[in-house]
Protein backbone atom coordinates (compact mmCIF):
# COMPACT_ATOMS: atom_id res chain seq x y z
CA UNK A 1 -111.94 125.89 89.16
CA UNK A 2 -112.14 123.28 92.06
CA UNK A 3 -110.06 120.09 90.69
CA UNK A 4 -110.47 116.44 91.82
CA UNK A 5 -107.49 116.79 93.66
CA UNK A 6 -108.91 119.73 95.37
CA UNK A 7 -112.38 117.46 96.66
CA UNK A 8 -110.39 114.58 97.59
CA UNK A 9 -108.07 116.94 100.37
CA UNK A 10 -111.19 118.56 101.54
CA UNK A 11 -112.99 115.55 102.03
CA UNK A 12 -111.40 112.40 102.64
CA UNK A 13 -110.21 113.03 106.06
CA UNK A 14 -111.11 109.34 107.19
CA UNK A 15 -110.95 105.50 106.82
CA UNK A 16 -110.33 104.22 103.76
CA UNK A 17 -111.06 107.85 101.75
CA UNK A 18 -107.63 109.28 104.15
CA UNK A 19 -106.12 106.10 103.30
CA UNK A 20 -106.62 106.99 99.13
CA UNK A 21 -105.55 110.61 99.75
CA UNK A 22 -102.34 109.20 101.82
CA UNK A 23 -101.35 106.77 99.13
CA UNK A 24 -101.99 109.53 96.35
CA UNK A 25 -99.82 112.35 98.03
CA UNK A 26 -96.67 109.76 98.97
CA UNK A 27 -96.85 108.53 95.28
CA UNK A 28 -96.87 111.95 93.78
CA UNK A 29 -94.01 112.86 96.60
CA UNK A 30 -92.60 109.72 95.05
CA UNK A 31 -92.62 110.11 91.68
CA UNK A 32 -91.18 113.95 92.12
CA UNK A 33 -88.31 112.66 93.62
CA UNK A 34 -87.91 110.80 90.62
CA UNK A 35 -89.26 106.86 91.50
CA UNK A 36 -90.22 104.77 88.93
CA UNK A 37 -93.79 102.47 89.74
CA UNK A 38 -94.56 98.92 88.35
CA UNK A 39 -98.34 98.64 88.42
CA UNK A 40 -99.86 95.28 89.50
CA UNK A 41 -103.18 94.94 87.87
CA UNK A 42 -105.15 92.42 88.85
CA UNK A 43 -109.29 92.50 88.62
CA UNK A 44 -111.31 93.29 85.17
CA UNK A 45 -109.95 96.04 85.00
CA UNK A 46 -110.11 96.72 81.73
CA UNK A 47 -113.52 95.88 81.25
CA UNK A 48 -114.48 98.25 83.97
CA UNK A 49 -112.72 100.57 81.38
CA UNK A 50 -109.64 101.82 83.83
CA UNK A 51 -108.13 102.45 80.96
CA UNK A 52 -109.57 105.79 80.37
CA UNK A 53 -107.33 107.02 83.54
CA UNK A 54 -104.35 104.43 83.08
CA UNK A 55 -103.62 105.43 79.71
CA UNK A 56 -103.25 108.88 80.90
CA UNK A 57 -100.95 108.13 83.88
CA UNK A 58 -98.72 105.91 81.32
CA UNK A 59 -98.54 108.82 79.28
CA UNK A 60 -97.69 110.80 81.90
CA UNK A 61 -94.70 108.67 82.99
CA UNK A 62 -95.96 107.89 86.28
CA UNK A 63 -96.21 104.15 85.51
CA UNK A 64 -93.30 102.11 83.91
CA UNK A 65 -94.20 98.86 83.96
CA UNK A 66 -97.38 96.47 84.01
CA UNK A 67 -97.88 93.21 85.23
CA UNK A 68 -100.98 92.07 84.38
CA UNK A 69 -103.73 88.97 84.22
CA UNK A 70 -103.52 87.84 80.89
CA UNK A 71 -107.42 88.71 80.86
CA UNK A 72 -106.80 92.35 81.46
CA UNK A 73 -104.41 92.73 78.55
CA UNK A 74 -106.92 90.95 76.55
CA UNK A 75 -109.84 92.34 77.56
CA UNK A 76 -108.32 96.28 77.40
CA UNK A 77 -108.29 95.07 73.45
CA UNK A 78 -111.34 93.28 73.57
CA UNK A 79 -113.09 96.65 74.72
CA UNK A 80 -111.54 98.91 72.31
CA UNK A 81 -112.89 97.29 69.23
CA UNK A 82 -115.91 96.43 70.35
CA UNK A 83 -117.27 98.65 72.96
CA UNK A 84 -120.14 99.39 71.22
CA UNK A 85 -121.68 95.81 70.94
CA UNK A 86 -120.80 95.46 74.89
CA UNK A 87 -124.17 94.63 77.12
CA UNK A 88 -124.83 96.46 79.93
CA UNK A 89 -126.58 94.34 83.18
CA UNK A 90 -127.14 96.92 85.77
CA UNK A 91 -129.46 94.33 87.47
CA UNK A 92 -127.22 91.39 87.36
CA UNK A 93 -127.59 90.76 91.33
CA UNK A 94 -130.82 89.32 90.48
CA UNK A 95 -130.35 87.07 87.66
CA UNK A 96 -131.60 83.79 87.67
CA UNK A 97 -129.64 80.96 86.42
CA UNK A 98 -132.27 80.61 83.70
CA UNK A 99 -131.28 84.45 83.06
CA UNK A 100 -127.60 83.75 83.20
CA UNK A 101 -127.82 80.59 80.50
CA UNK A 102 -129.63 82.70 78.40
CA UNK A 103 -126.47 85.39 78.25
CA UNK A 104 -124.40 82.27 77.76
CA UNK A 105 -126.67 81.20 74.51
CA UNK A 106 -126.82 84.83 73.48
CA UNK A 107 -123.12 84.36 73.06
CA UNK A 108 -122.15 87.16 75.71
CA UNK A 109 -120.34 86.18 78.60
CA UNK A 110 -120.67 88.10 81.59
CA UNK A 111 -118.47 90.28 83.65
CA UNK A 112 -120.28 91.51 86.90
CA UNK A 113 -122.10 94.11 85.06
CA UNK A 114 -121.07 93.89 81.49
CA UNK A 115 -121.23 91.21 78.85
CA UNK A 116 -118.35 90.71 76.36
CA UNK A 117 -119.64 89.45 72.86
CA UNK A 118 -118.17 86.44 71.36
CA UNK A 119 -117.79 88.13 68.17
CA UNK A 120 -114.90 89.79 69.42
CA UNK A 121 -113.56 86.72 70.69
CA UNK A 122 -113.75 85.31 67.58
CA UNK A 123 -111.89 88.19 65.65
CA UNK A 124 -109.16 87.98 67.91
CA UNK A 125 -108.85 84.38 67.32
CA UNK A 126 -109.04 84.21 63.56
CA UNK A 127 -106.02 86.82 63.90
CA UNK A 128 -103.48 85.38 66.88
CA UNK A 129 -103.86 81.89 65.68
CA UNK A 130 -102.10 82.99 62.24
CA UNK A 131 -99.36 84.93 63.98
CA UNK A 132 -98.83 82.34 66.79
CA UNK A 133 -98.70 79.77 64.08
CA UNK A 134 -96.30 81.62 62.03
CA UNK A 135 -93.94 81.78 64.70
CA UNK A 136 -94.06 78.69 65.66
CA UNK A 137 -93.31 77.45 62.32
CA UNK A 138 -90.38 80.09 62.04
CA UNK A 139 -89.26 78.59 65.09
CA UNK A 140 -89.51 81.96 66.80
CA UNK A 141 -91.16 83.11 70.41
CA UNK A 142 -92.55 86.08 71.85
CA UNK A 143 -94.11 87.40 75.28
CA UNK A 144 -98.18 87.33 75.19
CA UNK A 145 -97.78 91.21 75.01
CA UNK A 146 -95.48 91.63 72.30
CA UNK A 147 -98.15 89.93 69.91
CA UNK A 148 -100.57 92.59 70.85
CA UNK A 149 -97.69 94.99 70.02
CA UNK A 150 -97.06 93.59 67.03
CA UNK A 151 -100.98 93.99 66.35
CA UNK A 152 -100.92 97.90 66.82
CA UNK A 153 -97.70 98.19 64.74
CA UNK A 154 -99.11 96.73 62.40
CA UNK A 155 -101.99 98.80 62.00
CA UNK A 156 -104.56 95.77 63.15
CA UNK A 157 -107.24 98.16 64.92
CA UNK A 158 -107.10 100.98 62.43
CA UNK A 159 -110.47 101.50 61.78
CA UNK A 160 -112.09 98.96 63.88
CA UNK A 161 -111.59 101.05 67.05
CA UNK A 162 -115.24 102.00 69.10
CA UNK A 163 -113.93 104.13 71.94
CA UNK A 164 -111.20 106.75 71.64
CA UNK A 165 -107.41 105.47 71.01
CA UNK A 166 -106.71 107.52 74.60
CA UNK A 167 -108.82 104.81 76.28
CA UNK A 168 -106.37 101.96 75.89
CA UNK A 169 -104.16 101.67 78.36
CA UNK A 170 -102.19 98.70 76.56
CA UNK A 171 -101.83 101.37 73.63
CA UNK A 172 -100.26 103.43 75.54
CA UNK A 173 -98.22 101.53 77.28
CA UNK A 174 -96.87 100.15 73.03
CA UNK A 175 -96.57 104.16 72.75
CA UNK A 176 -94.26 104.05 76.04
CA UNK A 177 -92.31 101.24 75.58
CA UNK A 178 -92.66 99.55 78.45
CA UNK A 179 -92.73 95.73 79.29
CA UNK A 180 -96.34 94.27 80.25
CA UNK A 181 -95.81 90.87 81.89
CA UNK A 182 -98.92 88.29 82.34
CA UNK A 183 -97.82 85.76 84.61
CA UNK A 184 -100.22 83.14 83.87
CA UNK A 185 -101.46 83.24 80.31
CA UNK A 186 -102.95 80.27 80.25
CA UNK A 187 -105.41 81.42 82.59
CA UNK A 188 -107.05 83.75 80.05
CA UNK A 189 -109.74 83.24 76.66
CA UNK A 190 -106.51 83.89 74.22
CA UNK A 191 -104.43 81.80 76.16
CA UNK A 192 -106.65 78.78 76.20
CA UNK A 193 -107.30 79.37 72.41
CA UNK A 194 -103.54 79.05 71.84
CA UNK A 195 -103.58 75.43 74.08
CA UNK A 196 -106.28 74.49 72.08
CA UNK A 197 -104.85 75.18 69.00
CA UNK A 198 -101.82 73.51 70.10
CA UNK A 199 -103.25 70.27 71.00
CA UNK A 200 -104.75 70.23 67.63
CA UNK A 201 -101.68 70.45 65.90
CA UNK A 202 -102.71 73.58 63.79
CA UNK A 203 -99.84 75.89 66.28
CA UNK A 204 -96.37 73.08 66.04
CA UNK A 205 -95.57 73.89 69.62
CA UNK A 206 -96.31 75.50 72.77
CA UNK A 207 -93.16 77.28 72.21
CA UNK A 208 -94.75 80.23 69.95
CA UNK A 209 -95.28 82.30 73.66
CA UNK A 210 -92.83 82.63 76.51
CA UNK A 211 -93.91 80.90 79.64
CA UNK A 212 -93.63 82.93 82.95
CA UNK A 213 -90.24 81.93 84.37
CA UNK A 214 -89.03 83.51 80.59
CA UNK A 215 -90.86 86.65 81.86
CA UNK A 216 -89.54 87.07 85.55
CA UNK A 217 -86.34 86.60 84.10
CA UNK A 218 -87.04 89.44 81.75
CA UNK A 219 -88.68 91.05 84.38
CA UNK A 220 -85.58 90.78 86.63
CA UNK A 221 -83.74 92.08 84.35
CA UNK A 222 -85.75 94.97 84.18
CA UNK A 223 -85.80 95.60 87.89
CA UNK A 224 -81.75 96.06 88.44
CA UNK A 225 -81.55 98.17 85.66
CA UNK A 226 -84.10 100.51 86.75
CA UNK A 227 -83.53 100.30 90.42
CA UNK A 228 -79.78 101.65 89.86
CA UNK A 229 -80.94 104.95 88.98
CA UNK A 230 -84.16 105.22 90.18
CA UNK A 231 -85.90 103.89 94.04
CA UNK A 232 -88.82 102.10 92.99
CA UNK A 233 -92.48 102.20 93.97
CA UNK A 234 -95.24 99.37 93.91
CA UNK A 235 -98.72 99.79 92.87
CA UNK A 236 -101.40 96.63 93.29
CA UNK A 237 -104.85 96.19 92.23
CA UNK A 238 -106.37 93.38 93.63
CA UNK A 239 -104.44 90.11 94.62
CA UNK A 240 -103.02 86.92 93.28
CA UNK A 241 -101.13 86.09 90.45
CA UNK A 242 -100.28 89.58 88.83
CA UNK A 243 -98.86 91.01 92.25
CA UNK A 244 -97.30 88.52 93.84
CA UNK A 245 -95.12 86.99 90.88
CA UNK A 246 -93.78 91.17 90.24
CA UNK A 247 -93.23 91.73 93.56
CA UNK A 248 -91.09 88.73 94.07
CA UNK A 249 -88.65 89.86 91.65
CA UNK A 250 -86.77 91.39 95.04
CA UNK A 251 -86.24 88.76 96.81
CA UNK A 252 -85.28 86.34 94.12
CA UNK A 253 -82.47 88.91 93.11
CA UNK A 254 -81.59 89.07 97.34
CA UNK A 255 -81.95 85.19 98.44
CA UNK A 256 -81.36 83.52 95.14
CA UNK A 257 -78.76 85.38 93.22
CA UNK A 258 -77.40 86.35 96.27
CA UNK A 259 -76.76 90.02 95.21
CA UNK A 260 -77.59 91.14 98.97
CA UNK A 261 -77.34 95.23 97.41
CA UNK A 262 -80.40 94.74 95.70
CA UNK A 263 -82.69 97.96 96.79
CA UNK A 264 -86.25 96.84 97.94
CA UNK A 265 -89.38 98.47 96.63
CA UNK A 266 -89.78 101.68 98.23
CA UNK A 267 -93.37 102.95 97.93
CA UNK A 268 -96.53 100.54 98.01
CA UNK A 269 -99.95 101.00 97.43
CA UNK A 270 -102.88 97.84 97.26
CA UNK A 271 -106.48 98.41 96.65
CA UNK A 272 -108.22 95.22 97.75
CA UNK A 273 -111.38 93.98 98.90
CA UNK A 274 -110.08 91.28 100.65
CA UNK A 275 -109.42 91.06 104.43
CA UNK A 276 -106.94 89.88 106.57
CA UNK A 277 -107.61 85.94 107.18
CA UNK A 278 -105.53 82.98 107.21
CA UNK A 279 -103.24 82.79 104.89
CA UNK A 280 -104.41 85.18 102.34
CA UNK A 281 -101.84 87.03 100.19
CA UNK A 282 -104.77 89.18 98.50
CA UNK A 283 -105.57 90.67 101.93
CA UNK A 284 -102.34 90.17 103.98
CA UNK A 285 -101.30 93.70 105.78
CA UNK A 286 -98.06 95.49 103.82
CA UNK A 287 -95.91 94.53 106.69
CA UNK A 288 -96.13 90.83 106.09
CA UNK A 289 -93.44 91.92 103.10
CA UNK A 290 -91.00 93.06 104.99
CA UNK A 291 -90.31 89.61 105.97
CA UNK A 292 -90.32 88.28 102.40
CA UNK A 293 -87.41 90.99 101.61
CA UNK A 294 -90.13 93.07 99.63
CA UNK A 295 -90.37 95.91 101.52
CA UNK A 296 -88.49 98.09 102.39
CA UNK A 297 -89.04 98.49 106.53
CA UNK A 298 -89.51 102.17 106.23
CA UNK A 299 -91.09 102.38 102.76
CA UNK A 300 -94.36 104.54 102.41
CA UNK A 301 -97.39 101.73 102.67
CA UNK A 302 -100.65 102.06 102.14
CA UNK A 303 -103.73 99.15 102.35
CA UNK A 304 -106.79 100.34 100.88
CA UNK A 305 -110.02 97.99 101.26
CA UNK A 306 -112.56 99.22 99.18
CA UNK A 307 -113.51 99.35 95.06
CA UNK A 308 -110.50 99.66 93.08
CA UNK A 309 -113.06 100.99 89.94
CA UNK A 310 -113.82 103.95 92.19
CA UNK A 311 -110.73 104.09 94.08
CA UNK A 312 -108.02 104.01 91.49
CA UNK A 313 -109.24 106.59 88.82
CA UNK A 314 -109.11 108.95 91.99
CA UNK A 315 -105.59 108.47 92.88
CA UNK A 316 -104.59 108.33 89.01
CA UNK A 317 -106.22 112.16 88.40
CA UNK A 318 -105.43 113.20 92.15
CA UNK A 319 -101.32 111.93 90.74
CA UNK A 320 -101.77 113.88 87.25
CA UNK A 321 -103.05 116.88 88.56
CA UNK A 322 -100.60 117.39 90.75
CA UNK A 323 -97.59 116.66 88.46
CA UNK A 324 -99.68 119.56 86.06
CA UNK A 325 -99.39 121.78 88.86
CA UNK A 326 -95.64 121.43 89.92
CA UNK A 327 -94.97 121.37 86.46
CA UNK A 328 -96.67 124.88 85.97
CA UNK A 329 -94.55 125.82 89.42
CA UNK A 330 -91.52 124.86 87.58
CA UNK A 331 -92.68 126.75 84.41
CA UNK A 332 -93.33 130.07 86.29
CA UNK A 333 -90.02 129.82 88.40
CA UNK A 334 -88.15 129.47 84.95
CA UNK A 335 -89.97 132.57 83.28
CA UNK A 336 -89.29 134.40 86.95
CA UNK A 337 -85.47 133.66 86.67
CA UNK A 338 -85.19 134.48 82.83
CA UNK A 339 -86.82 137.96 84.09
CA UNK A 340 -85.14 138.69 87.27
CA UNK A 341 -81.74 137.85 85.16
CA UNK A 342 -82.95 140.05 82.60
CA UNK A 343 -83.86 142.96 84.53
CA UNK A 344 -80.39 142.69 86.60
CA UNK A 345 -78.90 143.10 83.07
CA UNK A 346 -80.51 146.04 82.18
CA UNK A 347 -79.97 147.55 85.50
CA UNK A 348 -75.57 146.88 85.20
CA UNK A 349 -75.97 148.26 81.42
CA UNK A 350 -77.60 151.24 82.77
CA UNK A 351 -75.82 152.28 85.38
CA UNK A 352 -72.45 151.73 84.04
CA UNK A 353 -73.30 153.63 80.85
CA UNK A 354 -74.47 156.61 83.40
């Protein structure tokens, strides 16, 4: 049966489709020769419900890391237990502002095409402003992410889930273990519920969550010890915040620590929208890294202007299908050897007792 890997090297010969089948290919390449990927994920993401093929590709071990908008990691949860009461807008290009305030008073706010419910909002709120202002009182602090961790240990969404467990990408990235930074968490609903809060004296200080310099340190941590046994690869959707603070992790180690042996990323991949202009990061061309010392000059890169909700589920499945298939190569070359040594066995014991 024809798989989606199977379409995409038929057909995307050109433009931005050869561009998608390039940057699949060197990334499976990549990961086969055992690199490890941070994922930049910028965009809603999660409300466009990437998580469906993320989750999957976490699970898979292709991606070891997330950095994140603080809205994505949010909103992946947001979805999950409350998909259902989600509004579709398939006509949203032609909304009036009369149209738009009356989403607003309906309580949903929009995203492109989809409006999230305030309910959900709300649930979340009644739930992180407890643990927040527990730890605050305790004196303790935690990463954004490892209160949403703490949620799913917990048991939190058992029971309250509306699309399948498989769908959350930040689940399966709790099942994984790995690190989800969100540079920026003020910049998200949770994150100015926690300010509020704050101000207000019900959280005793802002302390209760990390800032960002706590996570790049974490997350430089995390780089040197996975970069000395592994090369590491790059993956960005969209721009600002949630790529650029990840990616700089390189040449902070290089120009600031001075530790000059610092390996570079190795394989990058950005699906943008944005175009090249003056002095735009979103839409600058790969090589424009090089100079930043996040590059490396011969690394596989790939720049791919177009929809990253189309574009990214494709190179996800194109990446799993092929790791299925060179794991069922592996599989038969095993079973071939186990014969072949087998037979050779047989063929000694039988001619020696002749």
């Amino acid at each position: 049966m024809p798989t989606i890997a199977d379409f995409m090297e038929k057909n995307f010969r050109h433009f931005n489709a050869r561009e998608t089948l390039a940057a699949a290919k060197a990334w499976h390449e990549f990961s086969m020769d055992g690199g490890k990927v941070l994922l930049a994920l910028a965009g809603a993401m999660s409300t466009a419900e990437l998580g469906i093929t993320l989750a999957q590709m976490i699970r898979a071990g292709k991606i070891h890391a997330v950095s994140s908008t603080a809205a994505n990691l949010e909103e992946d949860i947001f979805n999950l237990i409350a998909n259902k009461t989600y509004r579709l807008v398939p006509d949203y290009r032609d909304l009036t502002p009369e149209a738009e305030q009356q989403l607003r008073d309906a309580g949903l706010n929009r995203v492109t095409d989809t409006c999230i419910p305030e309910e959900v909002i709300a649930t979340m709120e009644d739930e992180m402003v407890a643990r927040w202002a527990n730890a605050a009182k305790k004196g303790e602090s935690y990463f954004p992410y490892e209160y949403i961790y703490g949620l799913i240990r917990d048991g939190f969404f058992d029971g309250k889930m509306q699309v399948p467990r498989e769908h959350s990408w930040v689940i399966a990235a709790y099942e994984a273990g790995i690190p989800i930074y969100t540079p920026g968490f003020e910049d998200c609903t949770l994150g100015n519920i926690f300010t509020a809060h704050v101000v207000e004296g019900y959280i005793k200080s802002h302390s209760a969550v990390k800032p960002g310099t706590m996570q790049f340190e974490h997350l430089l941590s995390w780089y040197e010890k996975q970069s000395s046994t592994s090369p590491m690869g790059f993956f960005q959707i969209g721009g600002g915040i949630a790529g650029d603070f990840s990616i700089c992790a390189v040449p902070c180690l290089i120009q600031d620590f001075r530790r000059k042996q610092t390996p570079l990323w190795q394989y990058f991949t950005q699906i943008s929208d944005s175009t090249t202009s003056y002095g735009s990061y979103s839409g600058a061309v790969p090589n424009e890294k090089i100079t930043w010392y996040k590059l490396a000059t011969h690394c596989p890169k790939f720049m791919i202007n177009s929809d990253a909700s189309i574009v990214a589920p494709l190179i996800f499945q194109y990446v799993l299908e092929k790791d299925q298939e060179a794991r069922a190569a592996t599989a038969v070359k095993a079973a071939t050897g186990k014969l072949t040594k087998k037979t050779t066995a047989a063929r000694k014991k039988a001619k020696a007792a002749s």
